[in-house]
Protein backbone atom coordinates (compact mmCIF):
# COMPACT_ATOMS: atom_id res chain seq x y z
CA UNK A 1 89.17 5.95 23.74
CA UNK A 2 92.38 7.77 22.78
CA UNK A 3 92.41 11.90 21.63
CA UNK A 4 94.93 14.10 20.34
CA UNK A 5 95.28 17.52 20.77
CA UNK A 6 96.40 20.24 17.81
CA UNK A 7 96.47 23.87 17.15
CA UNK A 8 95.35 24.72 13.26
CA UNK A 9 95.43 28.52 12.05
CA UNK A 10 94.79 29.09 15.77
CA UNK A 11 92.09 27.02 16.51
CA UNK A 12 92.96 24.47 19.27
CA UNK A 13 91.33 21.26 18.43
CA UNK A 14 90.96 18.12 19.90
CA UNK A 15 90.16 14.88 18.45
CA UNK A 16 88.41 12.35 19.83
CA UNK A 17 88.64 8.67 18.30
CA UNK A 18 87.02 5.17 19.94
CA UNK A 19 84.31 4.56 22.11
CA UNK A 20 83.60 7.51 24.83
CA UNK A 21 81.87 5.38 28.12
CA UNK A 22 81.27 6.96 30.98
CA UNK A 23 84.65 6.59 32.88
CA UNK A 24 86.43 7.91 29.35
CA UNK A 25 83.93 10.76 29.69
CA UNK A 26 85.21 12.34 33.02
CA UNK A 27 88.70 12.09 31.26
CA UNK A 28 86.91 14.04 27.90
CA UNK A 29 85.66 16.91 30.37
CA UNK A 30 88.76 17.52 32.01
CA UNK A 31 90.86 17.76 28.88
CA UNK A 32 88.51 19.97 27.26
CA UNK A 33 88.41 22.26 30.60
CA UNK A 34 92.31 22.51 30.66
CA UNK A 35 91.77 23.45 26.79
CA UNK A 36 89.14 25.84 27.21
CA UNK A 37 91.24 27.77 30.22
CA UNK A 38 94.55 27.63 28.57
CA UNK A 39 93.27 29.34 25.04
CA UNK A 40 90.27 31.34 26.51
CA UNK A 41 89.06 31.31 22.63
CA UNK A 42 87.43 28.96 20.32
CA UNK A 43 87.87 25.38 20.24
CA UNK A 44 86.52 22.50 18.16
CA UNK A 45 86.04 18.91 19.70
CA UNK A 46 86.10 16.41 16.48
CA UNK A 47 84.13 13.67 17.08
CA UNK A 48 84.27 12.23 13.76
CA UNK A 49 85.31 8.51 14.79
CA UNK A 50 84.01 8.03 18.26
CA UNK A 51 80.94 6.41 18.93
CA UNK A 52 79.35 6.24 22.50
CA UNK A 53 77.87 3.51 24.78
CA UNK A 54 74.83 5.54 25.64
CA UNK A 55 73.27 8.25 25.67
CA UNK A 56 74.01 8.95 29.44
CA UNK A 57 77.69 9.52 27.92
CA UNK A 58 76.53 12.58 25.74
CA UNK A 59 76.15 14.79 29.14
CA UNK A 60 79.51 15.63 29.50
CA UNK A 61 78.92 17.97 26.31
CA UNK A 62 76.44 19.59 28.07
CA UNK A 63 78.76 20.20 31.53
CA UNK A 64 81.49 20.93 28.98
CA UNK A 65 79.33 24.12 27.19
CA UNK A 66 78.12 24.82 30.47
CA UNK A 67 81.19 25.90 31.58
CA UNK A 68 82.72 27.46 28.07
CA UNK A 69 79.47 30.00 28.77
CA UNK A 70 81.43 31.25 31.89
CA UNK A 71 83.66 34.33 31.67
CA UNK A 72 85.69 34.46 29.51
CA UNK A 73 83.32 33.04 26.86
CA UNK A 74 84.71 30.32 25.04
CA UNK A 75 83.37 28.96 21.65
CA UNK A 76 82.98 25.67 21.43
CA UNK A 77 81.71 23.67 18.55
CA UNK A 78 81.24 19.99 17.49
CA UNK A 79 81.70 17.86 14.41
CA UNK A 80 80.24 14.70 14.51
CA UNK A 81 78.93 12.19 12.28
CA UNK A 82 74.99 11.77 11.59
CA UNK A 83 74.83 8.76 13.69
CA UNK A 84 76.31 10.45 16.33
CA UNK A 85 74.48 13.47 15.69
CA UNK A 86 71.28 11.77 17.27
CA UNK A 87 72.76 11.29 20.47
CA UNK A 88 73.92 14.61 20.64
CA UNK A 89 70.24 16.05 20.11
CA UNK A 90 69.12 19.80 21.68
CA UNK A 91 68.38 18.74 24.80
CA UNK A 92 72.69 17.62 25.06
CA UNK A 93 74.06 20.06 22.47
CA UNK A 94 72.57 23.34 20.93
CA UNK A 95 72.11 22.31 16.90
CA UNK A 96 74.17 25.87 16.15
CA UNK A 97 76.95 24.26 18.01
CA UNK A 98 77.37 20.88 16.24
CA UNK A 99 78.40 20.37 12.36
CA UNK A 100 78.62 17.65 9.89
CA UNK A 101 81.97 18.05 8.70
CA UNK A 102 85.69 19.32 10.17
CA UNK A 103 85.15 22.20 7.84
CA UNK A 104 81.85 23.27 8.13
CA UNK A 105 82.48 23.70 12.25
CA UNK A 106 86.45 25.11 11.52
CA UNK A 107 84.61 28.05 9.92
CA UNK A 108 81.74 28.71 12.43
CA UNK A 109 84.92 28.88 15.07
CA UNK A 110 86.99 31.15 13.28
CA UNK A 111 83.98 33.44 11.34
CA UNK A 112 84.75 37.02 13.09
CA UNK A 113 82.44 37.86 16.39
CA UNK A 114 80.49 41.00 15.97
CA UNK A 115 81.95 43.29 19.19
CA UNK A 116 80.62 46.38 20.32
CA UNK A 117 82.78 48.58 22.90
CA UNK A 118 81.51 51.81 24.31
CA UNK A 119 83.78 53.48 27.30
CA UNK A 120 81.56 55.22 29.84
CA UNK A 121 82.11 58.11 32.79
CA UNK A 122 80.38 56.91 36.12
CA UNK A 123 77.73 60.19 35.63
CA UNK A 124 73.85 59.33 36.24
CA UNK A 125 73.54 59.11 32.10
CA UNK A 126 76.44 56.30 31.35
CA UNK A 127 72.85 53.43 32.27
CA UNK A 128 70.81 55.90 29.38
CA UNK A 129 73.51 55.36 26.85
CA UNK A 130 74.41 51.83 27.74
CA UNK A 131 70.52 50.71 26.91
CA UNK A 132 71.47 52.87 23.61
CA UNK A 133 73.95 50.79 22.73
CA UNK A 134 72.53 47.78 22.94
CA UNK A 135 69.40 48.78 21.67
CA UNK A 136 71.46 49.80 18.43
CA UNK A 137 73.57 46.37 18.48
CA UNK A 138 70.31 44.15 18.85
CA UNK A 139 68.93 45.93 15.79
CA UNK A 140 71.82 45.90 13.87
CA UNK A 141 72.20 42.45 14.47
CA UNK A 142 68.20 41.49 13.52
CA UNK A 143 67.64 40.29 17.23
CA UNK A 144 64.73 42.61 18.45
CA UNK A 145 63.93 40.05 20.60
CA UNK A 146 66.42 40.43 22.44
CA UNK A 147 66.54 44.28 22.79
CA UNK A 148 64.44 44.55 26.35
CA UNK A 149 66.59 41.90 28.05
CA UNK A 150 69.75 43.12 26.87
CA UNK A 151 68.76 46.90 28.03
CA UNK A 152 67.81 45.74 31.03
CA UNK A 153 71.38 43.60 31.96
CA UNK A 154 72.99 46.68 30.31
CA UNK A 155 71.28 49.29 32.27
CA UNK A 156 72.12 47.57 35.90
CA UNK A 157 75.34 46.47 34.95
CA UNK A 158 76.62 49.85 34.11
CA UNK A 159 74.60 51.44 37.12
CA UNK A 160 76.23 48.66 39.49
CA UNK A 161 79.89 49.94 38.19
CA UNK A 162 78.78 53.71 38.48
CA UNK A 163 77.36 53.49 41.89
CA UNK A 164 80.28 51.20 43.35
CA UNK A 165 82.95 51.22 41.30
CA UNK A 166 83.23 55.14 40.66
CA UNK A 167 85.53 53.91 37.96
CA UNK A 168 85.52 54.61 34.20
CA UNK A 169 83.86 51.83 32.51
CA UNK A 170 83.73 49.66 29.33
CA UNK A 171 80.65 48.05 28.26
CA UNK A 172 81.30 45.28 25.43
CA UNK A 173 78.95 43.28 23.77
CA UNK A 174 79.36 40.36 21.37
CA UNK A 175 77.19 38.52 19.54
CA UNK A 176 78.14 34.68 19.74
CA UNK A 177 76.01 31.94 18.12
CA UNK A 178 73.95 31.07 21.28
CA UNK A 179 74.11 33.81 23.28
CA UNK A 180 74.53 37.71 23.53
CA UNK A 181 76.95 38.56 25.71
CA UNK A 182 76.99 41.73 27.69
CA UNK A 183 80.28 42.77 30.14
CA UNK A 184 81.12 45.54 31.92
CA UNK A 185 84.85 46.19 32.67
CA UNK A 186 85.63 48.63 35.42
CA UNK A 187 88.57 49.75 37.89
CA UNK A 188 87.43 48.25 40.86
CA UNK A 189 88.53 44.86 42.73
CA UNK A 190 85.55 44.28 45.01
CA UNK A 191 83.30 42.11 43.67
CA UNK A 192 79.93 42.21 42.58
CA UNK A 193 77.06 40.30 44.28
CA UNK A 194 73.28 40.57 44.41
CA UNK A 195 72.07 41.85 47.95
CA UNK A 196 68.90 42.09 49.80
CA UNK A 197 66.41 44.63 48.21
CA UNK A 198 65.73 47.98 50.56
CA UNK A 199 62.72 49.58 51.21
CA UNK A 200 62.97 51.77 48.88
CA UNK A 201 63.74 49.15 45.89
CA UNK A 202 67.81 49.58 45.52
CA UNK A 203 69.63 46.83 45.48
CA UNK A 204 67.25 44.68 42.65
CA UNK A 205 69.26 45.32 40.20
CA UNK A 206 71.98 42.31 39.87
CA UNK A 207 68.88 40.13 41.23
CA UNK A 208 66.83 41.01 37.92
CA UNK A 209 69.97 40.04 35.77
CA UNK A 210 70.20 36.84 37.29
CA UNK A 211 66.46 36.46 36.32
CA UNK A 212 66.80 37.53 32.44
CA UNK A 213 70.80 35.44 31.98
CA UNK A 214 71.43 31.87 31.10
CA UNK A 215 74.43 32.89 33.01
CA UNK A 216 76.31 35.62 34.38
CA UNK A 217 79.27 36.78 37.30
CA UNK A 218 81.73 39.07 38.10
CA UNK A 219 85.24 38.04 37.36
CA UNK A 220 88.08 39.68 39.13
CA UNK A 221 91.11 40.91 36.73
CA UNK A 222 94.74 42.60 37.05
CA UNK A 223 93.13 46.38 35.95
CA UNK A 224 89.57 45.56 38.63
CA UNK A 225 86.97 43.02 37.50
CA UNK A 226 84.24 42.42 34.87
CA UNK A 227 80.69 41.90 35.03
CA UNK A 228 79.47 39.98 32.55
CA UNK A 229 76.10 38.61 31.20
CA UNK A 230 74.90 35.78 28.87
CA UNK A 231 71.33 36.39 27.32
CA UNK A 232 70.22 32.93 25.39
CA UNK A 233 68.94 33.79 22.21
C-alpha cells in the first residue's frame, strides 16, 4: 500500500492506492491524524484504487472519524469505489460521509458550513437566549428533531461559562453533515468537567450533555477554552 498526500483549492487530500491490511492500516490512521491536526479543516481520503483484505481492515475509518468528531471538528469524507463501498457499510462509515466519485465528495468538503455566532454577557438570561438561538438555527435548518437536545447542550453550556467563567461568551453552532455542533468560547483557562450532583440538583448540568452528545469536551485555547458539543443527527 503506498499514498500520496496533496492540497487542491485547499482541500488536503490523501490518496490511497494498493491493498490496505491490517499492519498498512495503523500506518493509514496515523497519516490521516497528522492530516487532520495539521489543517484542522476538511479532508478527503481517496480510496479509489485500494482494495482491502477484510473487513476487519475497514475499522480504522471508524477510529479515524472518531477522532475528526473531536474539537476542532474536522470534515472528513470518502470516495471509494462500489466494491469497496460494501465494506465500508454504516456500521464502519456514515453513508453521508462516503461518495462515488473524487468530485462528488470534493464538493460535499468544500460546500459552505451553515455557522451561527451569538456573543453573550454572563447575566442569568445569556442560557434563555442561547436555547433561542438554537431553537431558531434547528428550524432554519429543517432539523426539529433536533431542537430539544440542542437547547438543552446550549442552555448548560452557556450556564457552565456564566457561572464559572464570569467571562463574555460566544456560542457557535454549525451544522455539519452528521452532526450539529454546539461550542461555547469563553475567557477562562480552567477547564470544564462534570462533578458530583448536590442536594439541591447543581452540578447536572455537563452530566446531561454527556447523556444527549455523540461527543463533547472542553478544549483549552490561547484567549481561555471552548466547550463544545456534537449532537448526531
Amino acid at each position: 500500500m503506498i499514498w500520496s498526500y496533496s492540497v487542491e483549492d485547499g482541500l488536503p487530500t490523501l490518496t490511497v492506492c494498493g491493498t490496505l491490511t491490517m499492519a498498512g492500516s495503523e500506518l493509514l490512521h496515523d497519516a490521516t491524524i497528522k492530516i487532520l491536526r495539521r489543517h484542522r479543516a476538511e479532508v478527503l481520503i481517496d480510496l479509489s484504487t485500494m482494495t482491502m483484505t477484510g473487513r476487519d481492515t475497514a475499522a480504522v475509518f471508524t477510529r479515524i472519524m472518531a477522532e475528526a468528531v473531536l474539537w476542532p471538528d474536522v470534515l472528513v469524507v470518502v470516495c471509494a469505489p462500489a466494491g469497496l463501498t460494501r465494506s465500508l457499510g454504516p456500521a464502519v462509515l456514515d453513508p453521508r460521509l462516503v461518495f462515488g466519485s473524487v468530485r462528488a465528495a470534493r464538493s460535499a468538503a468544500l460546500a459552505n458550513v451553515p455557522t451561527v455566532s451569538e456573543i453573550l454577557l454572563p447575566v442569568a438570561d445569556a442560557a434563555r437566549r442561547a436555547r433561542t438561538v438554537v431553537t431558531d438555527a434547528c428550524r432554519r435548518w429543517d432539523e426539529a428533531d433536533l431542537a430539544d437536545p440542542a437547547m438543552l447542550v446550549a442552555s448548560e453550556l452557556v450556564t457552565n461559562a456564566t457561572v464559572h467563567a464570569h467571562t463574555m461568551m460566544t456560542m457557535q453552532v454549525r451544522l455539519r453533515p452528521c452532526h450539529l455542533r454546539i461550542a461555547v468560547f469563553d475567557g477562562s483557562s480552567a477547564p470544564a468537567g462534570t462533578r458530583r450532583a448536590g442536594p439541591a440538583g447543581d452540578g447536572r448540568g455537563l452530566h446531561l450533555v454527556d447523556a444527549v452528545s455523540t461527543a463533547w469536551g472542553s478544549t483549552p485555547l490561547s484567549s481561555g477554552k471552548v466547550v463544545w458539543s456534537a449532537l448526531s443527527r
